[in-house]
PDB file of N, CA and C in Angstrom:
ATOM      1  N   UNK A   1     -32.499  39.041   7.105  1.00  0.00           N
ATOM      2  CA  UNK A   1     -32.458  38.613   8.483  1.00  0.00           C
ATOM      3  C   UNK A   1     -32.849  37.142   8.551  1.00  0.00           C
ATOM      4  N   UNK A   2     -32.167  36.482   9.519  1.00  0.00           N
ATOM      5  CA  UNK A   2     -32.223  34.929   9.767  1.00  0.00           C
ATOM      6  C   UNK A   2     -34.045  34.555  10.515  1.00  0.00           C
ATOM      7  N   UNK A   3     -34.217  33.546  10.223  1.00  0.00           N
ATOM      8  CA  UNK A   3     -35.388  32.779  10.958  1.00  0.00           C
ATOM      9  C   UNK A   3     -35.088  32.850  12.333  1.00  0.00           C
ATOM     10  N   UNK A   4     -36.162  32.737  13.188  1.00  0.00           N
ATOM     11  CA  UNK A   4     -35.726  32.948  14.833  1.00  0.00           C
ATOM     12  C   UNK A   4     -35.467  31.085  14.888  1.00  0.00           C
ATOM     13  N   UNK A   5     -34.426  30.826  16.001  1.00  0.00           N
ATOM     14  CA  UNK A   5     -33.844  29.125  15.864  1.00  0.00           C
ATOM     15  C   UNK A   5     -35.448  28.238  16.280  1.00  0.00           C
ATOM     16  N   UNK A   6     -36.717  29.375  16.482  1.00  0.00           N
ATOM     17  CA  UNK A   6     -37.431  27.665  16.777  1.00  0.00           C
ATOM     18  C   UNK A   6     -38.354  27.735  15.577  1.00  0.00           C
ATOM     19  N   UNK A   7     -37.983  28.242  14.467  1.00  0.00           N
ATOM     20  CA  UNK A   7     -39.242  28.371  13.201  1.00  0.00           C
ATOM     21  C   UNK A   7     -39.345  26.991  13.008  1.00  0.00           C
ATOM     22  N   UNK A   8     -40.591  26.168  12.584  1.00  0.00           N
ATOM     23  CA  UNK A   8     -40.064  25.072  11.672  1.00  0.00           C
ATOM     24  C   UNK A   8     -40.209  23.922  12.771  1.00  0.00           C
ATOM     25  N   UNK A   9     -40.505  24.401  14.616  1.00  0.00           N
ATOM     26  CA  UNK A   9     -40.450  23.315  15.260  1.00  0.00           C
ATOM     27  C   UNK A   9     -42.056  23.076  15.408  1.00  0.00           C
ATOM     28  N   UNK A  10     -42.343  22.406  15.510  1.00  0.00           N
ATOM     29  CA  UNK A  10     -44.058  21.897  16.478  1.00  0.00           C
ATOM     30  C   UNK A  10     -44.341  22.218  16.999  1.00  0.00           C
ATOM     31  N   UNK A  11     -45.605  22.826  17.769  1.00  0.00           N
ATOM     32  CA  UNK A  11     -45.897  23.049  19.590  1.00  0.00           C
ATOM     33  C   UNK A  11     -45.504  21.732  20.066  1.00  0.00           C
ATOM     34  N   UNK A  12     -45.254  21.799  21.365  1.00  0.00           N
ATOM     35  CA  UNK A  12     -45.107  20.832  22.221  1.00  0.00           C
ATOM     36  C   UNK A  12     -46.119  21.397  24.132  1.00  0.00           C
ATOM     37  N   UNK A  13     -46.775  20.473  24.727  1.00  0.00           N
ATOM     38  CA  UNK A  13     -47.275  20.671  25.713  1.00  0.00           C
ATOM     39  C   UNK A  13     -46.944  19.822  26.328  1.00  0.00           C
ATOM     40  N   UNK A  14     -47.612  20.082  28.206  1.00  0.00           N
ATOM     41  CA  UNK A  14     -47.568  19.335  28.910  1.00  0.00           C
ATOM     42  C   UNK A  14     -48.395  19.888  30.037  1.00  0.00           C
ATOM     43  N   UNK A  15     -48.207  19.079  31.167  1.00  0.00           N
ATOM     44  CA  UNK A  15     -49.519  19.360  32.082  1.00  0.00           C
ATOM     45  C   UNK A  15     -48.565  19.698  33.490  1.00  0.00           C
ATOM     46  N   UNK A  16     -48.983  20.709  34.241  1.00  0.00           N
ATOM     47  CA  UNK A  16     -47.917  20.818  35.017  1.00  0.00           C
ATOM     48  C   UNK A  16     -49.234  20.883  36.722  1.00  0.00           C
ATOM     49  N   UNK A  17     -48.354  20.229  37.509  1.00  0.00           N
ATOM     50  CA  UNK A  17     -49.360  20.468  38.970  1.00  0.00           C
ATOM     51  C   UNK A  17     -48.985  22.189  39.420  1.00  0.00           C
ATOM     52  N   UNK A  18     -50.701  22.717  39.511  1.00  0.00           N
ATOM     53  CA  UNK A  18     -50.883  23.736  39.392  1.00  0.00           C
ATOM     54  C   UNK A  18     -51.610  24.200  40.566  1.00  0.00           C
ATOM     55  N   UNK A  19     -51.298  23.982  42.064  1.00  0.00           N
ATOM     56  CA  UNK A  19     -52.850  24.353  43.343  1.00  0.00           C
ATOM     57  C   UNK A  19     -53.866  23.808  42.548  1.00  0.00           C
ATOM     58  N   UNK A  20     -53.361  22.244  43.298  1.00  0.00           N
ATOM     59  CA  UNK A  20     -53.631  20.825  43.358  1.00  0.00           C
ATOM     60  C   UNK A  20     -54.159  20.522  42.132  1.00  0.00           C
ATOM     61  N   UNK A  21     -54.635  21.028  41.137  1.00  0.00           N
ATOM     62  CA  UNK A  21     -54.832  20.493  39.758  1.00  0.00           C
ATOM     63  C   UNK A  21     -53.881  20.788  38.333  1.00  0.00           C
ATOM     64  N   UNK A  22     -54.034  20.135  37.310  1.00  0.00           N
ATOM     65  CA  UNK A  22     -53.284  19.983  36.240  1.00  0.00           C
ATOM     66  C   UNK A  22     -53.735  21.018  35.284  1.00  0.00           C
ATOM     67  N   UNK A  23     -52.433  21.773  34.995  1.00  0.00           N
ATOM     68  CA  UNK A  23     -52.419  22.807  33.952  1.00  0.00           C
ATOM     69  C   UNK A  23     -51.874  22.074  32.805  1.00  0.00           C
ATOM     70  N   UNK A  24     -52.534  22.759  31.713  1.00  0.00           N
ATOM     71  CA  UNK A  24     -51.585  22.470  30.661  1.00  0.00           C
ATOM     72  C   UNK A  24     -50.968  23.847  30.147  1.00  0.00           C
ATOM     73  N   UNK A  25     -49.924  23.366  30.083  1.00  0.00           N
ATOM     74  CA  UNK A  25     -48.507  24.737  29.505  1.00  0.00           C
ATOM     75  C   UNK A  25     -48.348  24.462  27.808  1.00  0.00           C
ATOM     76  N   UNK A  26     -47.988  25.535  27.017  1.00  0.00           N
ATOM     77  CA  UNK A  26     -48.160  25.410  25.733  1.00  0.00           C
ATOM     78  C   UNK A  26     -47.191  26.027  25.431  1.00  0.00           C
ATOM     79  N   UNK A  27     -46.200  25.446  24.288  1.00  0.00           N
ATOM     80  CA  UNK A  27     -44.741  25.849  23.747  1.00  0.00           C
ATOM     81  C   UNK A  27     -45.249  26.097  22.072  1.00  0.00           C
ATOM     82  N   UNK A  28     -45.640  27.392  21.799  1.00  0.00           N
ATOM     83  CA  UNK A  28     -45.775  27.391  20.263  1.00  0.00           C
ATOM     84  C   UNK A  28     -45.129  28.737  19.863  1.00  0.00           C
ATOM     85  N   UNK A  29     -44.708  29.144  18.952  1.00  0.00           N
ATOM     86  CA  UNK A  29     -44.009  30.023  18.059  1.00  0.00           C
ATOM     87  C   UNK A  29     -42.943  30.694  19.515  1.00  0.00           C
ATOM     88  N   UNK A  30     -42.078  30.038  19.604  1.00  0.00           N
ATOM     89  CA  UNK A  30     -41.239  31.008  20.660  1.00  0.00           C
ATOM     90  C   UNK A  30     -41.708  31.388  21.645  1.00  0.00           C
ATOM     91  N   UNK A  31     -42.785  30.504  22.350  1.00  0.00           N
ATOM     92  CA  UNK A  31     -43.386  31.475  23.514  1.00  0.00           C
ATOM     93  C   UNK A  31     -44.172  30.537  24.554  1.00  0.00           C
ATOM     94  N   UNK A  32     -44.250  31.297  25.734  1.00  0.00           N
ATOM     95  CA  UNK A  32     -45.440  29.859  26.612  1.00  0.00           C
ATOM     96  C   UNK A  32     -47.021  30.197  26.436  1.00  0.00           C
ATOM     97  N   UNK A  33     -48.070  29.433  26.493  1.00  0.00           N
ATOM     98  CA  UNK A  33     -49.257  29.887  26.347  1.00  0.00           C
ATOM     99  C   UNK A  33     -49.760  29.002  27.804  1.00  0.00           C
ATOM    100  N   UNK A  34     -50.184  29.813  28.743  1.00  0.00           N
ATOM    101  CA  UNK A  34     -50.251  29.026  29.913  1.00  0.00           C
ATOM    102  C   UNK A  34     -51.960  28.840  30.102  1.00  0.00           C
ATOM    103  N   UNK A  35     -52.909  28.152  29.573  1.00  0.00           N
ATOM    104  CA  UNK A  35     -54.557  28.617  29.156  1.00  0.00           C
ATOM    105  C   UNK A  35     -55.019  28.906  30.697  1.00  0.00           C
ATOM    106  N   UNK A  36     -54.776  27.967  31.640  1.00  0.00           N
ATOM    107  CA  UNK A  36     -55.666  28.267  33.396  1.00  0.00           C
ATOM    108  C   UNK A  36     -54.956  29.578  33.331  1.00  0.00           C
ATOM    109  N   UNK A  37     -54.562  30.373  32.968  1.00  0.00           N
ATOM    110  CA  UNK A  37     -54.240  31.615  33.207  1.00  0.00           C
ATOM    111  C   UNK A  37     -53.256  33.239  32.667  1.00  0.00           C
ATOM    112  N   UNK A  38     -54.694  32.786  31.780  1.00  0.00           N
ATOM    113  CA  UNK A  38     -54.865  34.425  30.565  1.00  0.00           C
ATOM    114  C   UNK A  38     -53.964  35.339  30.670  1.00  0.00           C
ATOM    115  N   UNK A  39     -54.148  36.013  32.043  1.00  0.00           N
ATOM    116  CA  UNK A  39     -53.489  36.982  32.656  1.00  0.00           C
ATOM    117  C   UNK A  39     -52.640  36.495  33.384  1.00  0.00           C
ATOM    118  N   UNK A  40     -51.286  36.088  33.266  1.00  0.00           N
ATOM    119  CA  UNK A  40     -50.220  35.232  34.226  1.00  0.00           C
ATOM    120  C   UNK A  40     -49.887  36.994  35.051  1.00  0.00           C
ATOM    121  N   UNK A  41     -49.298  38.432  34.247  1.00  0.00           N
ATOM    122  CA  UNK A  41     -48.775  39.411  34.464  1.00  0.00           C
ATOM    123  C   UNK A  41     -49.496  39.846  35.681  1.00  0.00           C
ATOM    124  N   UNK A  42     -50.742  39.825  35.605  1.00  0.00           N
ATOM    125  CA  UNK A  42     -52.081  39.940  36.532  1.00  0.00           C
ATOM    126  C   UNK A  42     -51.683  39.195  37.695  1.00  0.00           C
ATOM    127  N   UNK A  43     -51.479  38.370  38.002  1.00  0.00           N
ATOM    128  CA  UNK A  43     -51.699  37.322  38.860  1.00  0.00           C
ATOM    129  C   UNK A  43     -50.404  36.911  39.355  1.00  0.00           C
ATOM    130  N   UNK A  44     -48.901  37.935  38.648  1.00  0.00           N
ATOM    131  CA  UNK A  44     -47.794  38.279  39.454  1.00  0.00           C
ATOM    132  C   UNK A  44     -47.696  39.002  40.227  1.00  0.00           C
ATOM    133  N   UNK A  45     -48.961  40.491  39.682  1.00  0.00           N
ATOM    134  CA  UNK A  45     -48.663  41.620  40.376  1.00  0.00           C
ATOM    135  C   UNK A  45     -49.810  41.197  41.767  1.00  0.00           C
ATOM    136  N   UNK A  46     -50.720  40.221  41.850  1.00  0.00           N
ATOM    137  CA  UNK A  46     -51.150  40.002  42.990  1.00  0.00           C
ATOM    138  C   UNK A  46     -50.207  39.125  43.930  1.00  0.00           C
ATOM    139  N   UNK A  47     -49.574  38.384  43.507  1.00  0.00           N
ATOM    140  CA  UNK A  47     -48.371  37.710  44.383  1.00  0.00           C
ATOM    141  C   UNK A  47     -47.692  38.430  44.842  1.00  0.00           C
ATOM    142  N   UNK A  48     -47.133  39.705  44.528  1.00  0.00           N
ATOM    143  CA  UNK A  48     -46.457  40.563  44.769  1.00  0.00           C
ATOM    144  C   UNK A  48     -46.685  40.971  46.065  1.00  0.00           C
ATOM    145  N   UNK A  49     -48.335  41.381  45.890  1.00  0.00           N
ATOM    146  CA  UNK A  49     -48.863  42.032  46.908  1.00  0.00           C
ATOM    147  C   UNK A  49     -49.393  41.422  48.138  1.00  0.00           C
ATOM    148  N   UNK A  50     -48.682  39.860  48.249  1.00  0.00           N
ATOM    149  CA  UNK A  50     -49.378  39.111  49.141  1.00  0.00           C
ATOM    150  C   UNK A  50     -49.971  38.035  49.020  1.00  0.00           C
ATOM    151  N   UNK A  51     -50.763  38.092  48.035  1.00  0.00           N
ATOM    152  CA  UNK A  51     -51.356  37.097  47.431  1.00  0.00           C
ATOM    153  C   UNK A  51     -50.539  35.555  46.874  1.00  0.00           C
ATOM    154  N   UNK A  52     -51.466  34.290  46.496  1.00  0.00           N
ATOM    155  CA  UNK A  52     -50.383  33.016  46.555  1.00  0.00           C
ATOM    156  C   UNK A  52     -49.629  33.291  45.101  1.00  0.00           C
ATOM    157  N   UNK A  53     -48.401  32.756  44.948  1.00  0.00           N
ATOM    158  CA  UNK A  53     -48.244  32.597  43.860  1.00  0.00           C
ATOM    159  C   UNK A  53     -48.723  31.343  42.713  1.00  0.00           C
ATOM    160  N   UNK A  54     -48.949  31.254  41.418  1.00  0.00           N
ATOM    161  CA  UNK A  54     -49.434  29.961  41.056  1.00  0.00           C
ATOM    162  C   UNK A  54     -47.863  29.642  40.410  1.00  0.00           C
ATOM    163  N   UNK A  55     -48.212  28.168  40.589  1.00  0.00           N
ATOM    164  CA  UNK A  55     -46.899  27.306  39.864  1.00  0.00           C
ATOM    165  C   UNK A  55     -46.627  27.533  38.793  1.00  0.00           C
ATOM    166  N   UNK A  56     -48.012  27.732  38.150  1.00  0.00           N
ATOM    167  CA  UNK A  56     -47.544  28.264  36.530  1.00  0.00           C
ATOM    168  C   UNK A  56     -46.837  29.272  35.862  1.00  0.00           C
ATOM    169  N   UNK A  57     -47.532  30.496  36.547  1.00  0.00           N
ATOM    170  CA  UNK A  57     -47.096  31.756  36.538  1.00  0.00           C
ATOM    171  C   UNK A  57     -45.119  31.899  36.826  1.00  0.00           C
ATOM    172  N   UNK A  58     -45.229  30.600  37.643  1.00  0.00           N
ATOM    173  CA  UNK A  58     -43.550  30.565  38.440  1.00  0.00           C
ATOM    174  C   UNK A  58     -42.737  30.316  37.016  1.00  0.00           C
ATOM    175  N   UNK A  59     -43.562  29.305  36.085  1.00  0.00           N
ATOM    176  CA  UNK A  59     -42.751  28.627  35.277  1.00  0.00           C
ATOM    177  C   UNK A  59     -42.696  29.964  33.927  1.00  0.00           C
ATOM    178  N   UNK A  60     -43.864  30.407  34.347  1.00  0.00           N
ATOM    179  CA  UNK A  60     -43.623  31.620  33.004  1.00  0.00           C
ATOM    180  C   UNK A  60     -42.601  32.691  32.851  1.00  0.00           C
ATOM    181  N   UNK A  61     -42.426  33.404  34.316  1.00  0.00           N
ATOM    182  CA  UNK A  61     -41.697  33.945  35.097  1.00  0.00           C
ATOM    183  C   UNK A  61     -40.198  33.394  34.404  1.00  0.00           C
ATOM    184  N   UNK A  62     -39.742  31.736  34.809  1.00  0.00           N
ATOM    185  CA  UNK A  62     -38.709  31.456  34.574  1.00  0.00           C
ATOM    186  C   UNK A  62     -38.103  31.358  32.805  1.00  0.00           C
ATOM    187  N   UNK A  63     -39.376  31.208  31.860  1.00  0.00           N
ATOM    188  CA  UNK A  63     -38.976  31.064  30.819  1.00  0.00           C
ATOM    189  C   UNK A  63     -38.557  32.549  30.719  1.00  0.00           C
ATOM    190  N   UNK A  64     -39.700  33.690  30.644  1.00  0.00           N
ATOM    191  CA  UNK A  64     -39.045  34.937  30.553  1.00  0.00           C
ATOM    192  C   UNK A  64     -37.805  35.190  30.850  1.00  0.00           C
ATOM    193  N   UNK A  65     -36.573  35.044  31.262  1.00  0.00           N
ATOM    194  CA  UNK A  65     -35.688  35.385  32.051  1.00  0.00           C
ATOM    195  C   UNK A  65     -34.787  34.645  31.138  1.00  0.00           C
ATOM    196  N   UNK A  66     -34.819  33.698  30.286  1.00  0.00           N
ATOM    197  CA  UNK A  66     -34.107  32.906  29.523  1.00  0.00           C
ATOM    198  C   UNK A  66     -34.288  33.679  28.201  1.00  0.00           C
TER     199      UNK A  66
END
């Protein structure tokens, strides 16, 4: 079986505006590591229910789906 296409790349980060302060988002082995928030799954199913959504969580949301 083949290597998955991102073996072999770097992490790469960045800081994203997050309810008003700066997250940093983390791109390592195929995946996002979002640190302000451990539990992103957690903190969908409270958006769900009413609750705010965070920006981050939005962006995690969108990688999933890709």
């Amino acid at each position: 079986m083949s290597d998955p296409w991102w073996r072999g790349l770097p992490p790469a980060q960045t800081l994203v505006e997050c309810g008003g302060h700066q997250h940093e988002v983390r791109w390592a082995d195929g995946g996002l590591v979002l640190g302000a928030h451990p539990d992103a799954e957690a903190e969908l199913v409270l958006a769900a229910l009413g609750g705010d959504r965070a920006a981050c969580t939005d962006l995690a949301q969108m990688w999933a789906r890709r």
